[in-house]
PDB file of N, CA and C in Angstrom:
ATOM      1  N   UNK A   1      -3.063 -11.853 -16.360  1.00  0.00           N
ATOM      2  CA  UNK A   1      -2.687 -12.863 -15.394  1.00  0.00           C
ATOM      3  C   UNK A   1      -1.344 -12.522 -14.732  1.00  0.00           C
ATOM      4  N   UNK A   2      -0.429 -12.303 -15.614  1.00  0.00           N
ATOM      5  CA  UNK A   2       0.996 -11.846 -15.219  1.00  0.00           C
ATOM      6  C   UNK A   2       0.816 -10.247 -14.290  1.00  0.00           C
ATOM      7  N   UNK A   3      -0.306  -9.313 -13.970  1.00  0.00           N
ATOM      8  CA  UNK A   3      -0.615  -8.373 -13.838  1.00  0.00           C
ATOM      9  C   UNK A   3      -1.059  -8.808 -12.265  1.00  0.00           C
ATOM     10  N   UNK A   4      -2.101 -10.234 -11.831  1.00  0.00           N
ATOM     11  CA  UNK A   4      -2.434 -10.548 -11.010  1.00  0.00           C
ATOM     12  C   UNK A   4      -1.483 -10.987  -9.846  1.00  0.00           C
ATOM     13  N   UNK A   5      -0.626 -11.899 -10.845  1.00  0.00           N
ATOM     14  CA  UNK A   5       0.615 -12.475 -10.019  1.00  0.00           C
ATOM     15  C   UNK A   5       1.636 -11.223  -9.131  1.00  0.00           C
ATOM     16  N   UNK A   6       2.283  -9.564  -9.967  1.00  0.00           N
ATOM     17  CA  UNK A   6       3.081  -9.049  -9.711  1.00  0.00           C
ATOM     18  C   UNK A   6       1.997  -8.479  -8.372  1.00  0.00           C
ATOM     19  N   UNK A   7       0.734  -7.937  -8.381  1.00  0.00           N
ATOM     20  CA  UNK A   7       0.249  -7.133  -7.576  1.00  0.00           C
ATOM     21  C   UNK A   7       0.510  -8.670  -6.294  1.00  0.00           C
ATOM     22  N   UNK A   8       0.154  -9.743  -6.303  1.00  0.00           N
ATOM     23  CA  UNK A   8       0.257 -10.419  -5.170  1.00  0.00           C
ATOM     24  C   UNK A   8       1.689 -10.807  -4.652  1.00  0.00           C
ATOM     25  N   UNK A   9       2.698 -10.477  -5.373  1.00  0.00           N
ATOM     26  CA  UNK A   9       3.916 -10.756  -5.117  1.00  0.00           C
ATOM     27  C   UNK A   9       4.328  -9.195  -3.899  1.00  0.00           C
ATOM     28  N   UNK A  10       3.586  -8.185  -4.831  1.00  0.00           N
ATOM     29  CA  UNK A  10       4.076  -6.921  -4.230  1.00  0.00           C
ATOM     30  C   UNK A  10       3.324  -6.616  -3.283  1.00  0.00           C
ATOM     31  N   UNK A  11       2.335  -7.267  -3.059  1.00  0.00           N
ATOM     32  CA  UNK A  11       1.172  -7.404  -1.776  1.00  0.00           C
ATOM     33  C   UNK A  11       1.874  -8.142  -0.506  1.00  0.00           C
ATOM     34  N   UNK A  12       2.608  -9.123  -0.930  1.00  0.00           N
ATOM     35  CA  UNK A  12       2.986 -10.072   0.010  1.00  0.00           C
ATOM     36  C   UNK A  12       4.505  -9.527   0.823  1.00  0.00           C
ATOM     37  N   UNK A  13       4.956  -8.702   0.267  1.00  0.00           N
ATOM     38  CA  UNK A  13       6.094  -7.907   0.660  1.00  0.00           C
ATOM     39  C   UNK A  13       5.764  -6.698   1.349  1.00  0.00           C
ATOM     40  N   UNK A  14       4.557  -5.527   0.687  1.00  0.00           N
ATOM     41  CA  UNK A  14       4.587  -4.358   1.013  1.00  0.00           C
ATOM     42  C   UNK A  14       3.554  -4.550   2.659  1.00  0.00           C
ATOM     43  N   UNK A  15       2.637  -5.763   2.561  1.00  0.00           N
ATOM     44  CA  UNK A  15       1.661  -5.359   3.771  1.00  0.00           C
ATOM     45  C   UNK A  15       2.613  -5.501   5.241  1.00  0.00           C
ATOM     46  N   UNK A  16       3.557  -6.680   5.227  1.00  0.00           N
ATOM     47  CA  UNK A  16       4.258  -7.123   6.318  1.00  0.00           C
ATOM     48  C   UNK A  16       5.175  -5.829   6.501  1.00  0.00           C
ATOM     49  N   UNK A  17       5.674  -5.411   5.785  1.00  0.00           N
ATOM     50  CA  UNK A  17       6.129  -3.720   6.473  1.00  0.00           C
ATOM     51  C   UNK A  17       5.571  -2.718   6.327  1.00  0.00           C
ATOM     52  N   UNK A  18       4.410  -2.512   6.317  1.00  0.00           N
ATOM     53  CA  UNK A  18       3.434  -1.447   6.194  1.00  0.00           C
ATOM     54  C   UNK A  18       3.455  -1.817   7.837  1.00  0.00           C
ATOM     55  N   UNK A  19       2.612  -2.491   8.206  1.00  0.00           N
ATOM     56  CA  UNK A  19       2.128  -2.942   9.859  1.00  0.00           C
ATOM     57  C   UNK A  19       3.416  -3.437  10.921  1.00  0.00           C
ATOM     58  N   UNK A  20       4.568  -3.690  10.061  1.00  0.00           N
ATOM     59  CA  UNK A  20       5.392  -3.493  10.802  1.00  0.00           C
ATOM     60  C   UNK A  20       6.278  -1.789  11.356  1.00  0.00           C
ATOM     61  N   UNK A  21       5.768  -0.541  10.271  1.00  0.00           N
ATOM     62  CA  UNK A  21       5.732   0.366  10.723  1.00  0.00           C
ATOM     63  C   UNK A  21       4.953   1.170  11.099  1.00  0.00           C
ATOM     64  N   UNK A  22       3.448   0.439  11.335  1.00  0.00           N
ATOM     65  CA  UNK A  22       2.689   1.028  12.121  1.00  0.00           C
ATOM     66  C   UNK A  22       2.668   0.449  13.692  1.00  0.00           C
ATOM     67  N   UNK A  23       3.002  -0.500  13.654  1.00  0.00           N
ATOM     68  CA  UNK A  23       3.681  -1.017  15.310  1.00  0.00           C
ATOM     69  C   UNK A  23       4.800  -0.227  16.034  1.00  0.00           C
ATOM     70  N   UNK A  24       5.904   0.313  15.083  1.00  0.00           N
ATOM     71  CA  UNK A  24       6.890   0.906  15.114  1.00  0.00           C
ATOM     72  C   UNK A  24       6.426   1.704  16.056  1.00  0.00           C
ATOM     73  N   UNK A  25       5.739   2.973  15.310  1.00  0.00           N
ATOM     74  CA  UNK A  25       4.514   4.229  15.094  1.00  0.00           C
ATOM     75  C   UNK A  25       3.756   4.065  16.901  1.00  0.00           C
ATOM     76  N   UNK A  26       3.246   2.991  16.836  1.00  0.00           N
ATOM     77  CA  UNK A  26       2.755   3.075  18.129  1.00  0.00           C
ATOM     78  C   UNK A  26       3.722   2.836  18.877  1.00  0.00           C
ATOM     79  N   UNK A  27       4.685   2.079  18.599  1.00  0.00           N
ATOM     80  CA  UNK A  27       5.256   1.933  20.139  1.00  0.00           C
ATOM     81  C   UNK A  27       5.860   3.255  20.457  1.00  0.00           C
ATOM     82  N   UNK A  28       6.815   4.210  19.181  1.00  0.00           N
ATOM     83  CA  UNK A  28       7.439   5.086  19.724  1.00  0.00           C
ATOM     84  C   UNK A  28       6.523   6.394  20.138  1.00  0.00           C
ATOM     85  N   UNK A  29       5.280   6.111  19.800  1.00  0.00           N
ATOM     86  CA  UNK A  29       3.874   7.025  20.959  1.00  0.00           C
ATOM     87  C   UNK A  29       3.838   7.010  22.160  1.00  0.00           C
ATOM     88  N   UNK A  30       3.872   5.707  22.405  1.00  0.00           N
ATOM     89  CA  UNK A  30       4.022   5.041  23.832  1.00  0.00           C
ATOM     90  C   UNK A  30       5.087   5.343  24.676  1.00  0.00           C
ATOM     91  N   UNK A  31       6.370   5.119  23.934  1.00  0.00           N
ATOM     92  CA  UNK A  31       7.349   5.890  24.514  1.00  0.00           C
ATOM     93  C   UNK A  31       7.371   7.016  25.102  1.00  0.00           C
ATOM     94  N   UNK A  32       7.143   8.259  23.715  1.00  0.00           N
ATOM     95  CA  UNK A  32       6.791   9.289  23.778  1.00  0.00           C
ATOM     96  C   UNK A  32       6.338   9.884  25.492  1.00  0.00           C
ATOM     97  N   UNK A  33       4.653   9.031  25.790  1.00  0.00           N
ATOM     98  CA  UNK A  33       4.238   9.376  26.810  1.00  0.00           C
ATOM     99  C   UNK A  33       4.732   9.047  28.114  1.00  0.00           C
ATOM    100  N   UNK A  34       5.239   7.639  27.558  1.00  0.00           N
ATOM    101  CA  UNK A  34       6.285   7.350  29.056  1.00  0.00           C
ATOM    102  C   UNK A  34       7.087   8.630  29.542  1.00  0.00           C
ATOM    103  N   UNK A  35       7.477   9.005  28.694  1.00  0.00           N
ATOM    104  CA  UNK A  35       8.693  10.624  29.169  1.00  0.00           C
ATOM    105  C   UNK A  35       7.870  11.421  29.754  1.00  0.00           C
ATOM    106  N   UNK A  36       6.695  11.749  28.657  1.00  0.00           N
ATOM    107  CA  UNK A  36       5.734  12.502  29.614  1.00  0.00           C
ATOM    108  C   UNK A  36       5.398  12.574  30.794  1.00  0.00           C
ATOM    109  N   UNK A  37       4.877  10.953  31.307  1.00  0.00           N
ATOM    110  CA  UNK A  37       4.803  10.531  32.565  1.00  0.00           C
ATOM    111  C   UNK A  37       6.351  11.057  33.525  1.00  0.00           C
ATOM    112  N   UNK A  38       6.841  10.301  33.044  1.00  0.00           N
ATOM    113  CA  UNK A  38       8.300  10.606  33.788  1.00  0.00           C
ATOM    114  C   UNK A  38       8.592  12.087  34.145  1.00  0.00           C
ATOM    115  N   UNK A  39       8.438  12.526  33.217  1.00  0.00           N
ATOM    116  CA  UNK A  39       8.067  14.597  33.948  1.00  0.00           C
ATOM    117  C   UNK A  39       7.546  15.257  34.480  1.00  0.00           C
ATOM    118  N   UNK A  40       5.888  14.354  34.499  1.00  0.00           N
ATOM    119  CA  UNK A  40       5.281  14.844  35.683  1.00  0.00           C
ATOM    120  C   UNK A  40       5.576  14.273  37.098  1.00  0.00           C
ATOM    121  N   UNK A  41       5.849  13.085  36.939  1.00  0.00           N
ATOM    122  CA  UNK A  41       6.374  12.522  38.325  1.00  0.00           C
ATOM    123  C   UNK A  41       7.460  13.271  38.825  1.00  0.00           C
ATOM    124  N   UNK A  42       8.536  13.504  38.033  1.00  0.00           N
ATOM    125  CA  UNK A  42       9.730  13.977  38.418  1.00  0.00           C
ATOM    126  C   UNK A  42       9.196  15.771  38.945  1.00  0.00           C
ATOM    127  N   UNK A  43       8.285  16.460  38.271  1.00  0.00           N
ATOM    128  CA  UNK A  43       7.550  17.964  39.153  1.00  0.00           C
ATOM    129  C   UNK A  43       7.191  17.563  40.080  1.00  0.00           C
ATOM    130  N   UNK A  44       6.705  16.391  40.527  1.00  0.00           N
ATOM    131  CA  UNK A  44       6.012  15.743  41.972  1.00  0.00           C
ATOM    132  C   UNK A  44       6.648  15.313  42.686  1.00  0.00           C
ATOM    133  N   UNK A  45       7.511  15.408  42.745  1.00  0.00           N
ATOM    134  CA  UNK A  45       8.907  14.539  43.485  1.00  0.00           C
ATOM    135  C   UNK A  45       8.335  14.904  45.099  1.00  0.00           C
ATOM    136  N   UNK A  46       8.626  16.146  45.527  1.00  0.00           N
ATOM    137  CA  UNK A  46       8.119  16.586  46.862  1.00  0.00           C
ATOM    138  C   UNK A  46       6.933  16.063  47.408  1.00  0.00           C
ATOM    139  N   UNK A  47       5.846  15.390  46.176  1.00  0.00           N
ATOM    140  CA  UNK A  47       4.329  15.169  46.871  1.00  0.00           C
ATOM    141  C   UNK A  47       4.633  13.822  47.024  1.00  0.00           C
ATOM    142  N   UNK A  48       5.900  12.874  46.908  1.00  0.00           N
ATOM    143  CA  UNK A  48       5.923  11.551  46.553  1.00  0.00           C
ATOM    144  C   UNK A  48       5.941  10.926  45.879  1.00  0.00           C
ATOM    145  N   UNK A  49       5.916  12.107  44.135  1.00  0.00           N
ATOM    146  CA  UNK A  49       5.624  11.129  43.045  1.00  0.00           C
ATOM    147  C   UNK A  49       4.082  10.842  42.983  1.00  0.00           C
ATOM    148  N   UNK A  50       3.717  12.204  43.036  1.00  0.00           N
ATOM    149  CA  UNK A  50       1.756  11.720  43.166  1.00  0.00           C
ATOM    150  C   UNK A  50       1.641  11.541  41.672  1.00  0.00           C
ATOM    151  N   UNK A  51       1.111  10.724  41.465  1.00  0.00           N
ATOM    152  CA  UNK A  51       0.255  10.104  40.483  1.00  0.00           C
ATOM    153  C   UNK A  51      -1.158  10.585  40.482  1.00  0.00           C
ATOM    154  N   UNK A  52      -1.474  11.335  41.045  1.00  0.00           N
ATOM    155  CA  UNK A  52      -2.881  12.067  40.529  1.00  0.00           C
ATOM    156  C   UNK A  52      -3.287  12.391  39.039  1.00  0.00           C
ATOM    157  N   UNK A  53      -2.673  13.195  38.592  1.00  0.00           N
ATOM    158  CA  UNK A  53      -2.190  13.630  37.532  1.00  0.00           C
ATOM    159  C   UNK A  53      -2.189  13.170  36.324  1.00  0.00           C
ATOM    160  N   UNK A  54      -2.162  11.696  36.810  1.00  0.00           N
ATOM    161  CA  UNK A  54      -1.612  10.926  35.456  1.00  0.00           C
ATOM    162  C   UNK A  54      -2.753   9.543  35.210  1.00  0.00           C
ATOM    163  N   UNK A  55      -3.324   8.811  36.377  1.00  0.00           N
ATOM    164  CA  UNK A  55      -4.160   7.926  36.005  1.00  0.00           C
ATOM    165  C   UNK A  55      -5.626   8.087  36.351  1.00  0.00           C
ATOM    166  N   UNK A  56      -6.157   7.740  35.862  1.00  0.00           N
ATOM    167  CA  UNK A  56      -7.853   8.514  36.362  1.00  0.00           C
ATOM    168  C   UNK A  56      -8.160   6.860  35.277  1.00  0.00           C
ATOM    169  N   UNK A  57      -8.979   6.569  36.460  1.00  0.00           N
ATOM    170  CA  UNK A  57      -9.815   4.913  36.571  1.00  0.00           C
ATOM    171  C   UNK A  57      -9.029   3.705  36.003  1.00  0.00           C
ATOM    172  N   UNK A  58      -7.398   4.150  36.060  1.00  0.00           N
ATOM    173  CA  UNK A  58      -6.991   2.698  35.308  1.00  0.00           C
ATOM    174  C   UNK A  58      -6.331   3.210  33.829  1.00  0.00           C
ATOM    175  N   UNK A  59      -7.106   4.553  33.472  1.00  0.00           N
ATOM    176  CA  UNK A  59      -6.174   5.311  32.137  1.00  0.00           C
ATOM    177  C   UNK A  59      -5.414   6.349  32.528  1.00  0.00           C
ATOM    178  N   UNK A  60      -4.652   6.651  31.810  1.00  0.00           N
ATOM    179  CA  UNK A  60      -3.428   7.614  31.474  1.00  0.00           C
ATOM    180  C   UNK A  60      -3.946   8.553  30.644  1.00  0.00           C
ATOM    181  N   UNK A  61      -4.151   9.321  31.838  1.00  0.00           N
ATOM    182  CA  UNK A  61      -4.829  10.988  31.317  1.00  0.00           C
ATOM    183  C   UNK A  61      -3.725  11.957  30.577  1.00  0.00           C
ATOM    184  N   UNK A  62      -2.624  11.703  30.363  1.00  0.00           N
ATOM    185  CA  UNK A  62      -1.423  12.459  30.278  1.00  0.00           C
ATOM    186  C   UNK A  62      -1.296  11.409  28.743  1.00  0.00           C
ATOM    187  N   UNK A  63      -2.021  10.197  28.325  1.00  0.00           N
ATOM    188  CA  UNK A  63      -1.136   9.696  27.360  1.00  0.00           C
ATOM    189  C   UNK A  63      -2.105   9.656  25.625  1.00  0.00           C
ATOM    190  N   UNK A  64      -0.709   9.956  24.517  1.00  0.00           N
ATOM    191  CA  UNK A  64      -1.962   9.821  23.409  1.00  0.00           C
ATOM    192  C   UNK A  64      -1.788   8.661  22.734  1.00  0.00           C
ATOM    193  N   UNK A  65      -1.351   7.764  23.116  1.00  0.00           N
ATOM    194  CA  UNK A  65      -1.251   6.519  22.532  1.00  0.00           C
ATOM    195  C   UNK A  65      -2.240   5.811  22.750  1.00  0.00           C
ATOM    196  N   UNK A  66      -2.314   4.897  21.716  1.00  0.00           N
ATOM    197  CA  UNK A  66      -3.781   3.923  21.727  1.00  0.00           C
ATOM    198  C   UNK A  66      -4.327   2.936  22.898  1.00  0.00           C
ATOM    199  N   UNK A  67      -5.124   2.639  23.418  1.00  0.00           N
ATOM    200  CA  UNK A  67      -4.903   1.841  24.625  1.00  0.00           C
ATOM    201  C   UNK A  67      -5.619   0.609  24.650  1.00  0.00           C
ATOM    202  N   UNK A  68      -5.819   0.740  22.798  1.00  0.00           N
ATOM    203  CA  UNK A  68      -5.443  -1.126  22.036  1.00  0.00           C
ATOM    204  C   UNK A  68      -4.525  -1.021  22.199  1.00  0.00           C
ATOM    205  N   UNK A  69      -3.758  -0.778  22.034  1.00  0.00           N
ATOM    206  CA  UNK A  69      -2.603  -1.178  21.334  1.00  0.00           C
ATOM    207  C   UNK A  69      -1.306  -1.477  22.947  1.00  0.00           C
ATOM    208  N   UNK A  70      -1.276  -0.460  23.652  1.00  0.00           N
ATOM    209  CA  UNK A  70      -0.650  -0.613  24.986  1.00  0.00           C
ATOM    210  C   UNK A  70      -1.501  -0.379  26.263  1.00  0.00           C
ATOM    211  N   UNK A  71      -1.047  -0.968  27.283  1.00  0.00           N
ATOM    212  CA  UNK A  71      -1.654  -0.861  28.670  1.00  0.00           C
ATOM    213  C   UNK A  71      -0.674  -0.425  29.159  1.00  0.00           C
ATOM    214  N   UNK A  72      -0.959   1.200  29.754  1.00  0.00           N
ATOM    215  CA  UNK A  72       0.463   2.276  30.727  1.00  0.00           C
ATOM    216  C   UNK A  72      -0.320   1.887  31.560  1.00  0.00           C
ATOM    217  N   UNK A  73       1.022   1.474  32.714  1.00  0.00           N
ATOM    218  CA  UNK A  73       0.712   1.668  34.256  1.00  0.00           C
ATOM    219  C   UNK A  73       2.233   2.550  34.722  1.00  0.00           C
ATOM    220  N   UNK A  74       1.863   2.759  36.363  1.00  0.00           N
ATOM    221  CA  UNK A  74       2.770   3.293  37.388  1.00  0.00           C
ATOM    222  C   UNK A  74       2.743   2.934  38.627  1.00  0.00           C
ATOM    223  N   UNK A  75       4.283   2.324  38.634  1.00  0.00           N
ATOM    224  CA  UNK A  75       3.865   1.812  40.210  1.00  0.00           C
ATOM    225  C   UNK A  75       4.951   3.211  41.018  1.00  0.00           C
ATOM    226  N   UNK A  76       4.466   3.421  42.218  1.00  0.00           N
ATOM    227  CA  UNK A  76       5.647   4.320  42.952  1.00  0.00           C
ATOM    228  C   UNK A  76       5.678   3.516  44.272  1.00  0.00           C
ATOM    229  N   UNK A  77       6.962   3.761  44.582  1.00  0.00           N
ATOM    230  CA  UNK A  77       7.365   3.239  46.251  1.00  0.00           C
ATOM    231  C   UNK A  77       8.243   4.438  46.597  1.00  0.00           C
ATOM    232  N   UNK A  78       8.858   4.283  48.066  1.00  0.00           N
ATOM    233  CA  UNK A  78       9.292   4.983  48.721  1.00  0.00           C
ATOM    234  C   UNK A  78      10.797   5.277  47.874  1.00  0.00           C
ATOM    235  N   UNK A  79      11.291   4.555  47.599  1.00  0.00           N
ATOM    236  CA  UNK A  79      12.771   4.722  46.741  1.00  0.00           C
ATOM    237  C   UNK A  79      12.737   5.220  45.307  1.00  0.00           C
ATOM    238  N   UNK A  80      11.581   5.678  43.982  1.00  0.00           N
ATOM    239  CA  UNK A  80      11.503   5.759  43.124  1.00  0.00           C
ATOM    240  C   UNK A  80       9.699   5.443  42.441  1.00  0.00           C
ATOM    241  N   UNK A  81      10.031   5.204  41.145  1.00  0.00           N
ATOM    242  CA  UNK A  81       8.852   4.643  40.304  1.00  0.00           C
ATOM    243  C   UNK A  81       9.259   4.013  39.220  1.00  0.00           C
ATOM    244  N   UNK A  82       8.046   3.252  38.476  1.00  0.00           N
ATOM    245  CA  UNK A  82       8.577   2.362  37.281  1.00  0.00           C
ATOM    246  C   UNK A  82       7.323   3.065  36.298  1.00  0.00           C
ATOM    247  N   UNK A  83       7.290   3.312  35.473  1.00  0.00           N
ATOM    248  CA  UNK A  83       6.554   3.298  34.596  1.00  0.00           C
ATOM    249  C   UNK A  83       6.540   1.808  33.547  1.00  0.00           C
ATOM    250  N   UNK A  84       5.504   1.665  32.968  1.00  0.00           N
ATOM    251  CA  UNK A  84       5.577   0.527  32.073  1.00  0.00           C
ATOM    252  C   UNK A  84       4.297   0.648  30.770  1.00  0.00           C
ATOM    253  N   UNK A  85       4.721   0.153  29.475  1.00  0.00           N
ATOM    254  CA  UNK A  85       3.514   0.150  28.910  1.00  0.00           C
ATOM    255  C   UNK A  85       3.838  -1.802  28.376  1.00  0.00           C
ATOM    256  N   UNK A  86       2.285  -2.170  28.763  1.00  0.00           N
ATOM    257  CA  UNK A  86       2.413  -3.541  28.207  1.00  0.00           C
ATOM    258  C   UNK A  86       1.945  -3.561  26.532  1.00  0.00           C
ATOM    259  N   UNK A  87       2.388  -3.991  25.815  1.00  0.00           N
ATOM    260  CA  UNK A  87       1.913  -4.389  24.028  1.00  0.00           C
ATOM    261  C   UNK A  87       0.856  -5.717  24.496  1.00  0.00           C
ATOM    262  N   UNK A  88      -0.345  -4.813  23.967  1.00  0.00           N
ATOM    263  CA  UNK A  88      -1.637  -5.705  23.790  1.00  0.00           C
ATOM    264  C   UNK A  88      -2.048  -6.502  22.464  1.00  0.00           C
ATOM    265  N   UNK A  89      -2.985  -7.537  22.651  1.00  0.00           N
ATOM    266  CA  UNK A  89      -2.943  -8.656  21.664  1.00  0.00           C
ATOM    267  C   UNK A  89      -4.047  -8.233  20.691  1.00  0.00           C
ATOM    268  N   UNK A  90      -4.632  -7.034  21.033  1.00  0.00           N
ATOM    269  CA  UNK A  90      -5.998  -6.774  20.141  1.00  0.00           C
ATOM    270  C   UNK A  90      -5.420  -6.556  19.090  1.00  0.00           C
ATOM    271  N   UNK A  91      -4.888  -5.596  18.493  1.00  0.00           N
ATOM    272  CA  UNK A  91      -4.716  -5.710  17.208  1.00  0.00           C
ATOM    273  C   UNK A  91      -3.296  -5.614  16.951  1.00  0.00           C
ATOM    274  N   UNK A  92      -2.750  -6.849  17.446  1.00  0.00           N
ATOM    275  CA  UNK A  92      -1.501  -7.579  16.942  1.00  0.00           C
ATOM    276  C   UNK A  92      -0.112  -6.452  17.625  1.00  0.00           C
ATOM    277  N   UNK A  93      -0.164  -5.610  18.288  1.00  0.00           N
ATOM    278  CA  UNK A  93       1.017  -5.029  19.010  1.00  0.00           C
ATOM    279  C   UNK A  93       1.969  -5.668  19.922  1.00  0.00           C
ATOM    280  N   UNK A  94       1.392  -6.696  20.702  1.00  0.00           N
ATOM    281  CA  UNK A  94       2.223  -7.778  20.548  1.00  0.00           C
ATOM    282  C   UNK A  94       2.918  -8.445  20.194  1.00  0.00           C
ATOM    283  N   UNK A  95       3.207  -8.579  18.954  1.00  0.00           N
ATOM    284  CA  UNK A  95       3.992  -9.388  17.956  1.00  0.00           C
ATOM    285  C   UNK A  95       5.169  -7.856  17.452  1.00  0.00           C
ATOM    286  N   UNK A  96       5.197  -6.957  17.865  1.00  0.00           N
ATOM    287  CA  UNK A  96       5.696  -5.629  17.922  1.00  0.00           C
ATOM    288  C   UNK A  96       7.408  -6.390  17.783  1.00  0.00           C
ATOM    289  N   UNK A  97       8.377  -6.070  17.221  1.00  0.00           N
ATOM    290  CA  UNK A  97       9.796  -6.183  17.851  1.00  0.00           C
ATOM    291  C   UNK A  97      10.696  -4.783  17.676  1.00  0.00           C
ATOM    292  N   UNK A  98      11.677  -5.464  18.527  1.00  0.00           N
ATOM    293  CA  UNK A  98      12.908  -3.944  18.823  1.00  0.00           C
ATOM    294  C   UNK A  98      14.136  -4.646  18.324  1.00  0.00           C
ATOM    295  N   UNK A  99      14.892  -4.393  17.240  1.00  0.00           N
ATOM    296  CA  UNK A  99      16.115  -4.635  17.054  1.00  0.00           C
ATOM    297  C   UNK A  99      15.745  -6.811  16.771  1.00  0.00           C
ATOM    298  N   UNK A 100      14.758  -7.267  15.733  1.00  0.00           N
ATOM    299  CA  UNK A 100      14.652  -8.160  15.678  1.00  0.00           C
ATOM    300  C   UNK A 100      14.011  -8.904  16.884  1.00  0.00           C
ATOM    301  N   UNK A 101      13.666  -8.910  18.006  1.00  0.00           N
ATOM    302  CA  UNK A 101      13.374  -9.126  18.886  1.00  0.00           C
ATOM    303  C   UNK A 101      11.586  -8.899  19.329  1.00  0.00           C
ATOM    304  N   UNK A 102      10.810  -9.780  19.738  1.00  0.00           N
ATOM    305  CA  UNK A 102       9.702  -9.174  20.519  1.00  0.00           C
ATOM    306  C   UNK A 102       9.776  -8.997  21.854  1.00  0.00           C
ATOM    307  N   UNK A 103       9.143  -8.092  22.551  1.00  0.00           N
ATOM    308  CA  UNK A 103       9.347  -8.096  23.742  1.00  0.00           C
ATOM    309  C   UNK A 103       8.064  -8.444  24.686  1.00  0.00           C
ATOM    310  N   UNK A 104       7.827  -8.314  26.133  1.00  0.00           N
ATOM    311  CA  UNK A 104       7.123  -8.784  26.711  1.00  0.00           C
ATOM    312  C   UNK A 104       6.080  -6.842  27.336  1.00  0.00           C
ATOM    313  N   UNK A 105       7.422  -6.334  27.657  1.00  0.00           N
ATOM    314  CA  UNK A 105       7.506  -4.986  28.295  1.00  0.00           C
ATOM    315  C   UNK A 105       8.045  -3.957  27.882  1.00  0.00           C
ATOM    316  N   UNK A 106       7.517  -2.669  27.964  1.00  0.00           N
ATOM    317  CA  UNK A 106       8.545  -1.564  27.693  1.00  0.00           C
ATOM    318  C   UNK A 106       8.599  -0.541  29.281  1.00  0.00           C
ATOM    319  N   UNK A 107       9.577  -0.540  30.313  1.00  0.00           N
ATOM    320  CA  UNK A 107       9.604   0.048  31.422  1.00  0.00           C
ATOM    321  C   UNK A 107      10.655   0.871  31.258  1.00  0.00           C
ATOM    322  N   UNK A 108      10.492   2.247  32.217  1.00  0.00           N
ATOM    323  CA  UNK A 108      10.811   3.609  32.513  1.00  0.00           C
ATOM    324  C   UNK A 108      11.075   3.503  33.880  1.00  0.00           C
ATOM    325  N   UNK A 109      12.639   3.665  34.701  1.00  0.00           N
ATOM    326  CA  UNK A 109      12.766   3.880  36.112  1.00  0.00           C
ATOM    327  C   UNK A 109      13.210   4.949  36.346  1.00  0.00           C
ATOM    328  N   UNK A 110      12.693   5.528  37.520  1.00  0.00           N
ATOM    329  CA  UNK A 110      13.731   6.738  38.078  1.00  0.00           C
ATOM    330  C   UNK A 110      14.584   6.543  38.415  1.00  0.00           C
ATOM    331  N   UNK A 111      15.382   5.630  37.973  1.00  0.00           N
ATOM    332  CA  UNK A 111      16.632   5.468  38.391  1.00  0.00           C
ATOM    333  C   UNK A 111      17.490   6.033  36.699  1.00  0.00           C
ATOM    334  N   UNK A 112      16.598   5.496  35.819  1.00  0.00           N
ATOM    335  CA  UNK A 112      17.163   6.269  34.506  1.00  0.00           C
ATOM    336  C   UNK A 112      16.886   4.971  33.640  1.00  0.00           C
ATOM    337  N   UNK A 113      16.958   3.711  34.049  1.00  0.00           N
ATOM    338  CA  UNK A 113      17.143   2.630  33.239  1.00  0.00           C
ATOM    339  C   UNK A 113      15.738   2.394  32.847  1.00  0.00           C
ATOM    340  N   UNK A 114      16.301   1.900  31.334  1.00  0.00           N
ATOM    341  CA  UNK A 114      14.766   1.549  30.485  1.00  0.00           C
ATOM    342  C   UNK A 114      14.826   0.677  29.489  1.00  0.00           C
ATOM    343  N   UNK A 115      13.977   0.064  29.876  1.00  0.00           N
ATOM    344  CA  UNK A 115      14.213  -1.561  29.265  1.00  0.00           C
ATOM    345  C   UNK A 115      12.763  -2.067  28.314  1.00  0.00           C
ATOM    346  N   UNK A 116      13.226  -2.665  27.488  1.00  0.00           N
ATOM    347  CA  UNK A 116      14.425  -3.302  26.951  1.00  0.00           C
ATOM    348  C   UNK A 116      15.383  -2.309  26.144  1.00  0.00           C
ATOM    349  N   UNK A 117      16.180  -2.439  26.178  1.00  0.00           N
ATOM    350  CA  UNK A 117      17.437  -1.778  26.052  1.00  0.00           C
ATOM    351  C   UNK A 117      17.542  -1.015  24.453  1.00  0.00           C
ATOM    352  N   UNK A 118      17.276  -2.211  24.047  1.00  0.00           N
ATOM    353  CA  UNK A 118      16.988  -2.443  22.276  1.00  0.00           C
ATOM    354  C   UNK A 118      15.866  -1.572  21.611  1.00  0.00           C
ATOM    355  N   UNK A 119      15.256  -1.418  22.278  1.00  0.00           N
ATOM    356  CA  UNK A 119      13.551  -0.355  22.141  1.00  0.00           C
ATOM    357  C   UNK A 119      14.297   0.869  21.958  1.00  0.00           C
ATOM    358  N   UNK A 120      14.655   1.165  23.540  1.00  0.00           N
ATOM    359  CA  UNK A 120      15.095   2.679  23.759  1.00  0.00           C
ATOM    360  C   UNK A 120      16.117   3.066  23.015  1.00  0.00           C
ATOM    361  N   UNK A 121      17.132   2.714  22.208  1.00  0.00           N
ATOM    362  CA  UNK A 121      18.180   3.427  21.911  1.00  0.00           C
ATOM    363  C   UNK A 121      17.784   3.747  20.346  1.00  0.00           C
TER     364      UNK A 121
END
């Protein structure tokens, strides 16, 4: 009985940071490909920042992160681009945090700034 109790005590501690470092795990994948992205855009600079390259039907041909888990997009305009990956609700990446915090977004600008702040550093 005393055998039942320790495994559920040590159950109740070890699962909430097990999946809190597999959220980790994905997000810094996600990251990962954001840069990726960001390098090919930045070789494309002359074509405008073509995005060919990178999205094919809505996915991110360039990315190996799960796409439960995040939704990469790219927007480009005439002054730059944003990259972004949103944390999806399928299997709980959402509830993801940075520095105590959950967030909504993780975005990449050519301007250099990348937010939330707390993620990236």
């Amino acid at each position: 009985m005393i055998a039942v109790v320790i495994i559920g005590i040590l159950s109740g501690i070890a699962y909430p940071a097990y999946t809190g470092y597999v959220k980790e795990g994905h997000r810094k994948q996600v990251m990962a490909d954001m840069v990726k992205i960001q390098l090919y855009l930045e070789e494309h600079y002359n074509s405008g920042y073509s995005t060919a390259g990178v999205l094919s039907g809505g996915a991110c041909t360039l990315c190996s992160s799960d796409t439960d888990r995040y939704s990469v997009g790219v927007t480009v305009s005439s002054s730059g681009y944003t990259i972004t990956a949103t944390p999806q609700a399928n299997k709980g990446q959402n509830l993801d945090k940075c520095a105590g915090s959950t967030y909504a977004q993780l975005s990449l600008r050519s301007t250099g700034l990348a937010e939330p702040v707390t993620c990236w550093q």
